[in-house]
N, C-alpha and C. Protein backbone atom coordinates (compact mmCIF):
# COMPACT_ATOMS: atom_id res chain seq x y z
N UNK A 1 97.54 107.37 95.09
CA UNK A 1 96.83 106.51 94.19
C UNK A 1 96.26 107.33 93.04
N UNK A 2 96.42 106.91 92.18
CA UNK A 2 95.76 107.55 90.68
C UNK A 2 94.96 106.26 89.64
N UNK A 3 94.02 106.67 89.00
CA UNK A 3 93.36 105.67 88.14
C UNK A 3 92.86 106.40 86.94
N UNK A 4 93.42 105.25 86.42
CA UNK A 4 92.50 105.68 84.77
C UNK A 4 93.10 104.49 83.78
N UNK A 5 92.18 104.98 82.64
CA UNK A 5 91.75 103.82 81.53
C UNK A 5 93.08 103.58 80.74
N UNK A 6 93.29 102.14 80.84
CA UNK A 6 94.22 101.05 80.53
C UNK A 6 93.91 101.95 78.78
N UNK A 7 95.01 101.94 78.41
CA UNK A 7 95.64 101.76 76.82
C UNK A 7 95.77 100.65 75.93
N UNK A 8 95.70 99.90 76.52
CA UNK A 8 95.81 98.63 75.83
C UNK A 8 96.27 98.40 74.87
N UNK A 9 97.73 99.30 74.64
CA UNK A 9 98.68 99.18 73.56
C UNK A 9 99.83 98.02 74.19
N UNK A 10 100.80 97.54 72.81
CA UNK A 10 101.21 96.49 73.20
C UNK A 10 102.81 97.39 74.15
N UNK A 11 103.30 96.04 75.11
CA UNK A 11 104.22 97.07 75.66
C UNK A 11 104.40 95.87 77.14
N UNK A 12 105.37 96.19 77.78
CA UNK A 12 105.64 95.73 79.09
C UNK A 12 104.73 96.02 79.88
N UNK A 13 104.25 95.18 80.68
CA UNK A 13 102.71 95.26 81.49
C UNK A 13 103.10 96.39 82.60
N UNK A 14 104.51 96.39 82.74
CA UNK A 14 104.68 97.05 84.14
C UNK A 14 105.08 98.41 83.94
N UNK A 15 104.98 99.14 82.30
CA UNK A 15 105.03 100.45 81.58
C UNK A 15 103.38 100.91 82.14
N UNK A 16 103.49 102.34 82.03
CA UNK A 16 102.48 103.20 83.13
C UNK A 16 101.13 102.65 82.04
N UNK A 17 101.45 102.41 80.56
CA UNK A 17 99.89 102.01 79.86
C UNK A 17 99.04 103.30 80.11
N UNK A 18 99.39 104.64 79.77
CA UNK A 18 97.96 105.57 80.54
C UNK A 18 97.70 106.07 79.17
N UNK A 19 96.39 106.07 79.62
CA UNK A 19 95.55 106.55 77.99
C UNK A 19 95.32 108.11 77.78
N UNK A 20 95.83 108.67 79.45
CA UNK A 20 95.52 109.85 79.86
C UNK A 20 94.00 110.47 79.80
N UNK A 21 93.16 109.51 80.48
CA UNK A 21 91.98 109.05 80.50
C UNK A 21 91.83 108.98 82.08
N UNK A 22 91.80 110.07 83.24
CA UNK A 22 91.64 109.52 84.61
C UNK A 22 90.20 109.04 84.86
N UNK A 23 90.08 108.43 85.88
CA UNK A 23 89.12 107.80 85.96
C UNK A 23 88.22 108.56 87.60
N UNK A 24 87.13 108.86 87.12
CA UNK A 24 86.84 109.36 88.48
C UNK A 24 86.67 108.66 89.87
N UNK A 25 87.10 109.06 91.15
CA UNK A 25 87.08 108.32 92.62
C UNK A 25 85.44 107.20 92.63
N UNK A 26 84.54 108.08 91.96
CA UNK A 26 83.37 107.70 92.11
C UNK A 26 82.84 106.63 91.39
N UNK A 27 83.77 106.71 90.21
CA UNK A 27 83.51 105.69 89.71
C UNK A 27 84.47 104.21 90.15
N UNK A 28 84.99 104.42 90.38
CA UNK A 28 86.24 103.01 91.10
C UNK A 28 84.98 102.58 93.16
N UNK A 29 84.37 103.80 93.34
CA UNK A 29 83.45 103.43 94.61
C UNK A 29 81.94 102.42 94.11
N UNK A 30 81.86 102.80 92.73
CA UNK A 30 80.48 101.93 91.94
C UNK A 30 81.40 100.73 91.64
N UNK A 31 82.65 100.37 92.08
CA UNK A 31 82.87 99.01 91.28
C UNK A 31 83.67 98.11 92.84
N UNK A 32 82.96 98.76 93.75
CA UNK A 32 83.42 98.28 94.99
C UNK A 32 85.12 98.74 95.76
N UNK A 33 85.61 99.62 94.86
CA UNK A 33 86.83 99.58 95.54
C UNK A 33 87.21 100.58 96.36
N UNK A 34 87.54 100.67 97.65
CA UNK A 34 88.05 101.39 98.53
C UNK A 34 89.76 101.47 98.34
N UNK A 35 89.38 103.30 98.65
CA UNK A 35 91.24 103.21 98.59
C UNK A 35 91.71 104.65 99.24
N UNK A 36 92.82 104.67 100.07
CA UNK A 36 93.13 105.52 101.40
C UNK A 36 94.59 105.48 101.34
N UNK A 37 95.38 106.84 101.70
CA UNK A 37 96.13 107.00 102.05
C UNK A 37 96.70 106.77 103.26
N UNK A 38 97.54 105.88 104.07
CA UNK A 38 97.89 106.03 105.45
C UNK A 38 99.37 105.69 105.29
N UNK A 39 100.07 107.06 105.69
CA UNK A 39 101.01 107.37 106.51
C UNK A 39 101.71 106.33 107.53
N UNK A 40 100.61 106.12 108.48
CA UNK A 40 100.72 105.26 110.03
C UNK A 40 100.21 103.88 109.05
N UNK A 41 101.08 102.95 110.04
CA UNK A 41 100.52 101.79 110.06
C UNK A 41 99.22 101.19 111.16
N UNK A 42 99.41 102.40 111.84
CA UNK A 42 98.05 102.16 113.21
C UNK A 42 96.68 102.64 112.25
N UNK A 43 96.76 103.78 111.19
CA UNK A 43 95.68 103.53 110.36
C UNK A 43 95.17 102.12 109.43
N UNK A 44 96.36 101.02 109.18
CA UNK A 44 96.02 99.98 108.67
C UNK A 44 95.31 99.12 109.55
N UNK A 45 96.00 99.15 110.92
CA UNK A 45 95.65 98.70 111.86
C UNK A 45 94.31 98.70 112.14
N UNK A 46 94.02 100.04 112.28
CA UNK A 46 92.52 100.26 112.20
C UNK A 46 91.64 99.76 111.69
N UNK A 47 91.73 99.49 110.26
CA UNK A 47 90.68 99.44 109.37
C UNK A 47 90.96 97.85 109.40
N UNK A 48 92.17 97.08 109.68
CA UNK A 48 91.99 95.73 109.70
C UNK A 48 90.96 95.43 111.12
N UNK A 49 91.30 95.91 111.98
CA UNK A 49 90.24 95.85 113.01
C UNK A 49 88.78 96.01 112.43
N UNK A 50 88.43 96.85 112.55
CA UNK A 50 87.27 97.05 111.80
C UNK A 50 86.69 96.34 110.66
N UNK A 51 87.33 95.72 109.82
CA UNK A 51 86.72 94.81 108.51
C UNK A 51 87.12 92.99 109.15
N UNK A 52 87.48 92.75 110.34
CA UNK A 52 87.60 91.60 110.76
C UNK A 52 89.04 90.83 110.26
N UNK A 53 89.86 91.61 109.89
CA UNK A 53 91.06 90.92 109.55
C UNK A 53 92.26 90.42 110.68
N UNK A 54 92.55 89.05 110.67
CA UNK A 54 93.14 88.61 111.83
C UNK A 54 94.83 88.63 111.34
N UNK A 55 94.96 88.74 110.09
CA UNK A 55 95.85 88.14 109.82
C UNK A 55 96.74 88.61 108.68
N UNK A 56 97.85 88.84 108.78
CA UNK A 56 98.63 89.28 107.70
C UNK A 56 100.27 89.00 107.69
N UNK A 57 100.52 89.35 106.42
CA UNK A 57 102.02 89.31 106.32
C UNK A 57 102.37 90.02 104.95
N UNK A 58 103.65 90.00 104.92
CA UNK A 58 104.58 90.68 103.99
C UNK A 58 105.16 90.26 102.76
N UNK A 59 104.97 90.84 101.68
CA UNK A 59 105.75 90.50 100.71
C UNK A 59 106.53 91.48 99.92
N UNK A 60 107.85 90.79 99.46
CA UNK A 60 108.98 92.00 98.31
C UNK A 60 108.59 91.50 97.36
N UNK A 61 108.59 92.19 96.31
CA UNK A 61 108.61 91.27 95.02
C UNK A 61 109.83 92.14 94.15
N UNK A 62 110.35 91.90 93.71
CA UNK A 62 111.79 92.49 93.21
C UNK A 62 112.57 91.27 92.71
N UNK A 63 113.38 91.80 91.59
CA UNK A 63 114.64 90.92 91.03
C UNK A 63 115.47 90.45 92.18
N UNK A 64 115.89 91.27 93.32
CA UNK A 64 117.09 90.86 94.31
C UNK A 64 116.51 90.20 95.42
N UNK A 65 115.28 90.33 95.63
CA UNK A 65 114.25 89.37 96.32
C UNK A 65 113.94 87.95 96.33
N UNK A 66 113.60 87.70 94.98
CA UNK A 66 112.94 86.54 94.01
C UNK A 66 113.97 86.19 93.68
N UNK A 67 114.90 86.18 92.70
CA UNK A 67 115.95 86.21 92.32
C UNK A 67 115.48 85.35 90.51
N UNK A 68 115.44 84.35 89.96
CA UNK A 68 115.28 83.86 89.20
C UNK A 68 114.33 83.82 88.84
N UNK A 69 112.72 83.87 89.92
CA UNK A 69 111.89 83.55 89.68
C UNK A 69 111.01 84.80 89.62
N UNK A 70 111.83 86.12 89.54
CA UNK A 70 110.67 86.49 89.81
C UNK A 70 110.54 87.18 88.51
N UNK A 71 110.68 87.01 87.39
CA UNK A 71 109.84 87.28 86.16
C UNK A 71 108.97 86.82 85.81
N UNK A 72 108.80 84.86 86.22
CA UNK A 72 107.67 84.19 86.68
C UNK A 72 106.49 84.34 87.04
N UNK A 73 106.44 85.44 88.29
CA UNK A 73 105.88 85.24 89.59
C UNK A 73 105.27 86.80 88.75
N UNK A 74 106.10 87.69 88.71
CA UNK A 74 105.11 89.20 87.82
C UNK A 74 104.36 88.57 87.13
N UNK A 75 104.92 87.85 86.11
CA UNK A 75 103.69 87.04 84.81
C UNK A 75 102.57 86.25 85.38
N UNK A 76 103.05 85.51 86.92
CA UNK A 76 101.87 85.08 87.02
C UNK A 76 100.29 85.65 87.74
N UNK A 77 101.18 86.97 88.54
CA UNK A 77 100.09 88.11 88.78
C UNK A 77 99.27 88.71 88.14
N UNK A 78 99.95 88.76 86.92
CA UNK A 78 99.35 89.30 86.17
C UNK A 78 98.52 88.79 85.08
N UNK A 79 97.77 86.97 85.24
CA UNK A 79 96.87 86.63 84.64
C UNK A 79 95.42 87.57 85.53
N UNK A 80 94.54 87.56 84.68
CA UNK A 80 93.35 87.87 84.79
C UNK A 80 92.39 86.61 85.87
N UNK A 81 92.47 87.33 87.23
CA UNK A 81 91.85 85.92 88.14
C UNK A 81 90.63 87.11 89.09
N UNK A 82 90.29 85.96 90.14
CA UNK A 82 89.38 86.81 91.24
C UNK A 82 89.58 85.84 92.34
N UNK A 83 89.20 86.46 93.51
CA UNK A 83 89.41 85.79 94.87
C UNK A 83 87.86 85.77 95.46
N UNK A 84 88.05 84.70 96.36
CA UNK A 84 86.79 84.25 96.94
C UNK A 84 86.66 85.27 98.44
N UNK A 85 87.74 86.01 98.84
CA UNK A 85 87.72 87.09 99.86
C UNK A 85 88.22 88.30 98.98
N UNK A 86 87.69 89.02 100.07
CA UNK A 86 87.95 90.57 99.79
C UNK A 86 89.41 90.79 99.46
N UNK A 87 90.02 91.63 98.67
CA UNK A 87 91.50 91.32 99.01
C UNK A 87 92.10 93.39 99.14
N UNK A 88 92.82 93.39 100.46
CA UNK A 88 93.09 94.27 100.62
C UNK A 88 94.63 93.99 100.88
N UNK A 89 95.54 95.47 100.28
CA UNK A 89 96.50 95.24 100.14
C UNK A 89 97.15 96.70 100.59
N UNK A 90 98.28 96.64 101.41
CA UNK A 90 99.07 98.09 101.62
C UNK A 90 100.51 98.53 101.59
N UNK A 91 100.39 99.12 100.40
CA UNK A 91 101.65 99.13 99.95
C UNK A 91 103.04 99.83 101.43
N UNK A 92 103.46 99.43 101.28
CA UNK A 92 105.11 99.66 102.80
C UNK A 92 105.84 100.98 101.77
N UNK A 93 106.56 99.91 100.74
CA UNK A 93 107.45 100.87 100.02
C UNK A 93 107.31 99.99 98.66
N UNK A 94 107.97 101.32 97.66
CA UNK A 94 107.72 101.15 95.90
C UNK A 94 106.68 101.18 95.34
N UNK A 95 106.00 100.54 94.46
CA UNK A 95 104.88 100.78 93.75
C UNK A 95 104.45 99.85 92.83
N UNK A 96 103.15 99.75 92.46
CA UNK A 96 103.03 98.90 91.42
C UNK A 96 101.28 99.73 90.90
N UNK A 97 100.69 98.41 89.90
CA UNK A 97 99.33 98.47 89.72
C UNK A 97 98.71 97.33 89.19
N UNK A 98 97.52 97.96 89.97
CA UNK A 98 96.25 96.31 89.98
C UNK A 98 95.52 96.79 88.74
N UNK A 99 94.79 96.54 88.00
CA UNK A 99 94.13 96.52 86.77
C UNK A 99 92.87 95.88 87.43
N UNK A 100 91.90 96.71 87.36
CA UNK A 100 90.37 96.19 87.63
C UNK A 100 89.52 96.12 86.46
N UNK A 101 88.55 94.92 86.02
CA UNK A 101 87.82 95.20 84.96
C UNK A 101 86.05 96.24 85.48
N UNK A 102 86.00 97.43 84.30
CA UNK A 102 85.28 97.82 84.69
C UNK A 102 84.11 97.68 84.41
N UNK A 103 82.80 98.20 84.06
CA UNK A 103 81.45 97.55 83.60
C UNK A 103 81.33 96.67 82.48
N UNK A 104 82.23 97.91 81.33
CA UNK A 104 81.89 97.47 80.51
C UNK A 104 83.06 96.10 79.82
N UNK A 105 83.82 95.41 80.82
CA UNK A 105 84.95 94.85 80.40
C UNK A 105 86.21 95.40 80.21
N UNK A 106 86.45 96.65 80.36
CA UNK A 106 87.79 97.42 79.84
C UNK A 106 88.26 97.32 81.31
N UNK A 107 89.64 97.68 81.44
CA UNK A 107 90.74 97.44 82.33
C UNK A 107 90.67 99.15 82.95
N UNK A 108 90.65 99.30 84.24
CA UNK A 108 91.11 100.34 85.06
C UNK A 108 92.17 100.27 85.64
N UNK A 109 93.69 101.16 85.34
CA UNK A 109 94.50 100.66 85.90
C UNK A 109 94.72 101.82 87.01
N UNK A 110 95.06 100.70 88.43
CA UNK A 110 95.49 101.92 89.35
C UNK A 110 96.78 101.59 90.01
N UNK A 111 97.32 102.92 89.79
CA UNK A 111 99.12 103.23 90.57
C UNK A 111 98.62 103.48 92.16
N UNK A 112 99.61 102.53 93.08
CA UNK A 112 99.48 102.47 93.77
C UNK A 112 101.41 102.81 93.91
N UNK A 113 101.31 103.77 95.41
CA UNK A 113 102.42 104.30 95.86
C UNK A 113 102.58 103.87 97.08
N UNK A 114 103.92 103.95 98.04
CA UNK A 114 104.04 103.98 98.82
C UNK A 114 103.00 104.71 99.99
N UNK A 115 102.47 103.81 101.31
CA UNK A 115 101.38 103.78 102.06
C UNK A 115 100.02 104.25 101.29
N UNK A 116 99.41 103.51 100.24
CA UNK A 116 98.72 103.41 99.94
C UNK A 116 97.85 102.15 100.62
N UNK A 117 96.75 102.51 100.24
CA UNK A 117 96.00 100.71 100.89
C UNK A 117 94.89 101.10 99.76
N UNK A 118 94.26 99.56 99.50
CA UNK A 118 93.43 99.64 98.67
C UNK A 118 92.47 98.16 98.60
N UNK A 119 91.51 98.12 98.58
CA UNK A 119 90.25 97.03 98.99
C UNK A 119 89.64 97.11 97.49
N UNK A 120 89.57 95.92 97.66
CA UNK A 120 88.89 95.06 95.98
C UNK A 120 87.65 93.88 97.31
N UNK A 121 86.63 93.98 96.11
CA UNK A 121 85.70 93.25 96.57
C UNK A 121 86.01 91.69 96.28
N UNK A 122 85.66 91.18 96.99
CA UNK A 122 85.67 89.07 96.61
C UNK A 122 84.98 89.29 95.30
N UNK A 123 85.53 88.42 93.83
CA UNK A 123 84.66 88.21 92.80
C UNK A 123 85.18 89.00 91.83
N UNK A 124 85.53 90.58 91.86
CA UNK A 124 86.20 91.31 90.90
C UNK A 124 87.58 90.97 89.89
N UNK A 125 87.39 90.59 88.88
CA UNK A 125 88.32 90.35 87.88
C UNK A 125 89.36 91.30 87.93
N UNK A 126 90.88 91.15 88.07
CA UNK A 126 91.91 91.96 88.61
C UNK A 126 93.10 91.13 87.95
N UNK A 127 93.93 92.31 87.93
CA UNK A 127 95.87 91.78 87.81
C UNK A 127 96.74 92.51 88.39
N UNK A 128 97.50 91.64 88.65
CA UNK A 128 98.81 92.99 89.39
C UNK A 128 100.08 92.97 88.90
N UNK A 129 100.79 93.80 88.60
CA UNK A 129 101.98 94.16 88.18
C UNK A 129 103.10 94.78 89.19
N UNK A 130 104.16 94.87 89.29
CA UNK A 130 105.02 96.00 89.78
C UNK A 130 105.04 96.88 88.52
N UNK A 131 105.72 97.62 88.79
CA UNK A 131 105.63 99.11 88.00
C UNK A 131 107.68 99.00 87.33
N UNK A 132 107.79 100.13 86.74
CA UNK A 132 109.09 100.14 85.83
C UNK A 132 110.33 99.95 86.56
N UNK A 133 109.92 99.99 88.15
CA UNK A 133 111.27 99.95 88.87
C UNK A 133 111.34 98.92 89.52
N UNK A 134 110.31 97.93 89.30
CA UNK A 134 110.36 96.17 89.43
C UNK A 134 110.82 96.03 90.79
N UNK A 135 110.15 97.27 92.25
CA UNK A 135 109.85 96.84 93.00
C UNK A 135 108.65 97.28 94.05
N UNK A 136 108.05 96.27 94.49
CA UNK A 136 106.89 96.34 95.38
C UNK A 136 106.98 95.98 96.95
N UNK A 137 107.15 96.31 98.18
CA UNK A 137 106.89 95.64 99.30
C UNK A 137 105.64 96.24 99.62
N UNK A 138 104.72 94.96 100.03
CA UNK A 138 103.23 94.74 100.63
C UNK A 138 102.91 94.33 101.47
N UNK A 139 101.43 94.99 102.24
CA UNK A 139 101.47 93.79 103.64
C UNK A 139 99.89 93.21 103.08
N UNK A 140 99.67 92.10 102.87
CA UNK A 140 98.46 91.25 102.78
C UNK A 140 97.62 91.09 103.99
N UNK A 141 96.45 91.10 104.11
CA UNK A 141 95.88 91.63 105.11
C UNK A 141 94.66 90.12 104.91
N UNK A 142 94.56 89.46 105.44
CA UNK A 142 93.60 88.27 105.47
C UNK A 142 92.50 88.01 107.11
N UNK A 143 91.40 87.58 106.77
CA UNK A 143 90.43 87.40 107.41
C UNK A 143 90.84 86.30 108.04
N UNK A 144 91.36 85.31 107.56
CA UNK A 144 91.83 84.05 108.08
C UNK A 144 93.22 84.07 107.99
N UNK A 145 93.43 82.42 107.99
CA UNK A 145 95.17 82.34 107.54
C UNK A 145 95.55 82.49 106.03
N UNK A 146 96.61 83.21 106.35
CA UNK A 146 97.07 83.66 104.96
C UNK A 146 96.96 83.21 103.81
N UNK A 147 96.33 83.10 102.66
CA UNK A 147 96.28 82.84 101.70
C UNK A 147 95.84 83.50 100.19
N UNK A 148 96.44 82.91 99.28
CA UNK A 148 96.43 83.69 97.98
C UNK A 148 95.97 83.08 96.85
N UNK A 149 94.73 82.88 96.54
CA UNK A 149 94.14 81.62 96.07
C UNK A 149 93.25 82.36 94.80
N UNK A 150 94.07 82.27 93.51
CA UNK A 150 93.73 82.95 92.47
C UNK A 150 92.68 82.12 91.84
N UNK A 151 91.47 81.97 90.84
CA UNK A 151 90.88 81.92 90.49
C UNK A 151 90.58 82.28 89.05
N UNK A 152 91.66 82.01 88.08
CA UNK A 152 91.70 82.16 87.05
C UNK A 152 90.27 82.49 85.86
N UNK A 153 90.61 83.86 85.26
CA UNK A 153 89.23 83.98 84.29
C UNK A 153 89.23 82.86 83.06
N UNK A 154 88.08 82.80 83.20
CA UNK A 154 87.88 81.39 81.76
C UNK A 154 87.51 80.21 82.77
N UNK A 155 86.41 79.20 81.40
CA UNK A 155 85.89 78.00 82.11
C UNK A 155 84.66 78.29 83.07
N UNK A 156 84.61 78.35 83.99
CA UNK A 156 83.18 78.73 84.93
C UNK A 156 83.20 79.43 85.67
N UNK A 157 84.90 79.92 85.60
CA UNK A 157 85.20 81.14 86.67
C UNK A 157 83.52 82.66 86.88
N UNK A 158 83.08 82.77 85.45
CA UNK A 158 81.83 83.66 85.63
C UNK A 158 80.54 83.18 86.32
N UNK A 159 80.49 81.66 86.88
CA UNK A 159 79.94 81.02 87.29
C UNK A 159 79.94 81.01 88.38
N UNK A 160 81.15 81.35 89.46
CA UNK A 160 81.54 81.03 90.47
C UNK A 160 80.47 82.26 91.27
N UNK A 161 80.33 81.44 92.44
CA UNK A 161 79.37 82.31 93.21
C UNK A 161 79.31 83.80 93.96
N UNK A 162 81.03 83.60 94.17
CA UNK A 162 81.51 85.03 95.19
C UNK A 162 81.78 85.91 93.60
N UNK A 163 81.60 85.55 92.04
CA UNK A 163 81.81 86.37 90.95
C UNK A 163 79.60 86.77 90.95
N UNK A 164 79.34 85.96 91.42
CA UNK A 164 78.08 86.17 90.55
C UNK A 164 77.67 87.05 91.86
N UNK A 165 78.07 87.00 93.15
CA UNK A 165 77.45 87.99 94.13
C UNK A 165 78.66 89.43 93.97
N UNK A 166 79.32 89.56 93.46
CA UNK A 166 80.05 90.68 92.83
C UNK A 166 79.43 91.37 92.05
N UNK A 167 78.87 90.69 90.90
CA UNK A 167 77.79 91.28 89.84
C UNK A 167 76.92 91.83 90.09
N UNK A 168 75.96 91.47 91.22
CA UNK A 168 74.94 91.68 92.26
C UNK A 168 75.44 92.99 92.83
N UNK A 169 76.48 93.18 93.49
CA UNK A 169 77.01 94.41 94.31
C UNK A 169 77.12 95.74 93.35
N UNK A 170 77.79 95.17 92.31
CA UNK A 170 77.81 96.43 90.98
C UNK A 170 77.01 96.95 90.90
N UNK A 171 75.70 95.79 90.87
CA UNK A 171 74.09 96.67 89.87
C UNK A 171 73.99 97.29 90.92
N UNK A 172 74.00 96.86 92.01
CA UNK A 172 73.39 97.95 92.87
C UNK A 172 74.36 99.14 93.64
N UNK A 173 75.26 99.31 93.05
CA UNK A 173 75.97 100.37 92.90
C UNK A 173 75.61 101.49 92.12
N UNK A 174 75.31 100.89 91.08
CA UNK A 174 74.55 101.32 89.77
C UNK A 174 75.83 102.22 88.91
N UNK A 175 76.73 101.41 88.53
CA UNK A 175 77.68 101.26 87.40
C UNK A 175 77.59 101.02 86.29
């Protein structure tokens, strides 16, 4: 896993965008996000035990996967949303990156590699991409039954409660 500050030049979302700007571990821990290398899947195992997760499954996302739809389905990851659960994710094989907004509104983008795992808090404004080789396999890791229930930014989305107890978690991170 590597992070640092989005470029925000114009360009294919799923181009690396690096400003060559890394971003320090410590600072991605003030904005709630956990993130670990595991090898084993008995380390995912683990930590789903431990954070109460009952439930998961798998996804490819790739041209030979998707087939038609999945230029769609990148574009639609990659609106600017937040989830009402935690959302932890571990990469199997390939790569991609989630884009987190950071204090001040700017985009943190992080490359995520093969057996990576990585935890976003409920409420955090996020996008996801695959990366230049347009493929990702993931295992979604849910508290309940599976679900993927985006929350689009704009309208009252800053209103929403699991965003406004996010805000809450930051300050007192002290970010």
């Amino acid at each position: 896993m590597r992070a640092y500050w989005f470029d925000n030049l114009p360009g294919d979302q799923r181009e690396p965008h690096d400003s060559g700007r890394d971003v320090d571990p410590a600072y991605l821990s003030k904005l709630g996000i956990l993130a670990f290398n595991y090898p084993s899947v008995d380390d995912v195992n683990a930590v789903a035990q431990q954070r109460g997760y009952k439930n998961r499954d798998e996804i490819t996302i790739s041209p030979e996967k998707m087939g038609n739809i999945y230029e769609e389905k990148v574009k639609t990851f990659f609106h600017e949303h937040l989830h009402e659960d935690e959302e932890i994710r571990y990469i199997i094989d390939g790569g991609g990156y989630f884009d987190v907004r950071g204090k001040d509104d700017d985009w943190v983008r992080i490359k995520l590699d093969k057996n990576d795992l990585m935890i976003m808090p409920a409420g955090i404004y996020h996008r996801f991409t695959t990366d230049e080789k347009n493929y990702t396999k993931a295992m979604r890791l849910f508290k309940d039954e599976p679900k993927w229930t985006p929350i689009n930014r704009g309208g009252d989305s800053d209103e929403n409660t699991y965003r406004k107890e996010y805000i809450k978690l930051r300050e007192s991170l002290s970010v």
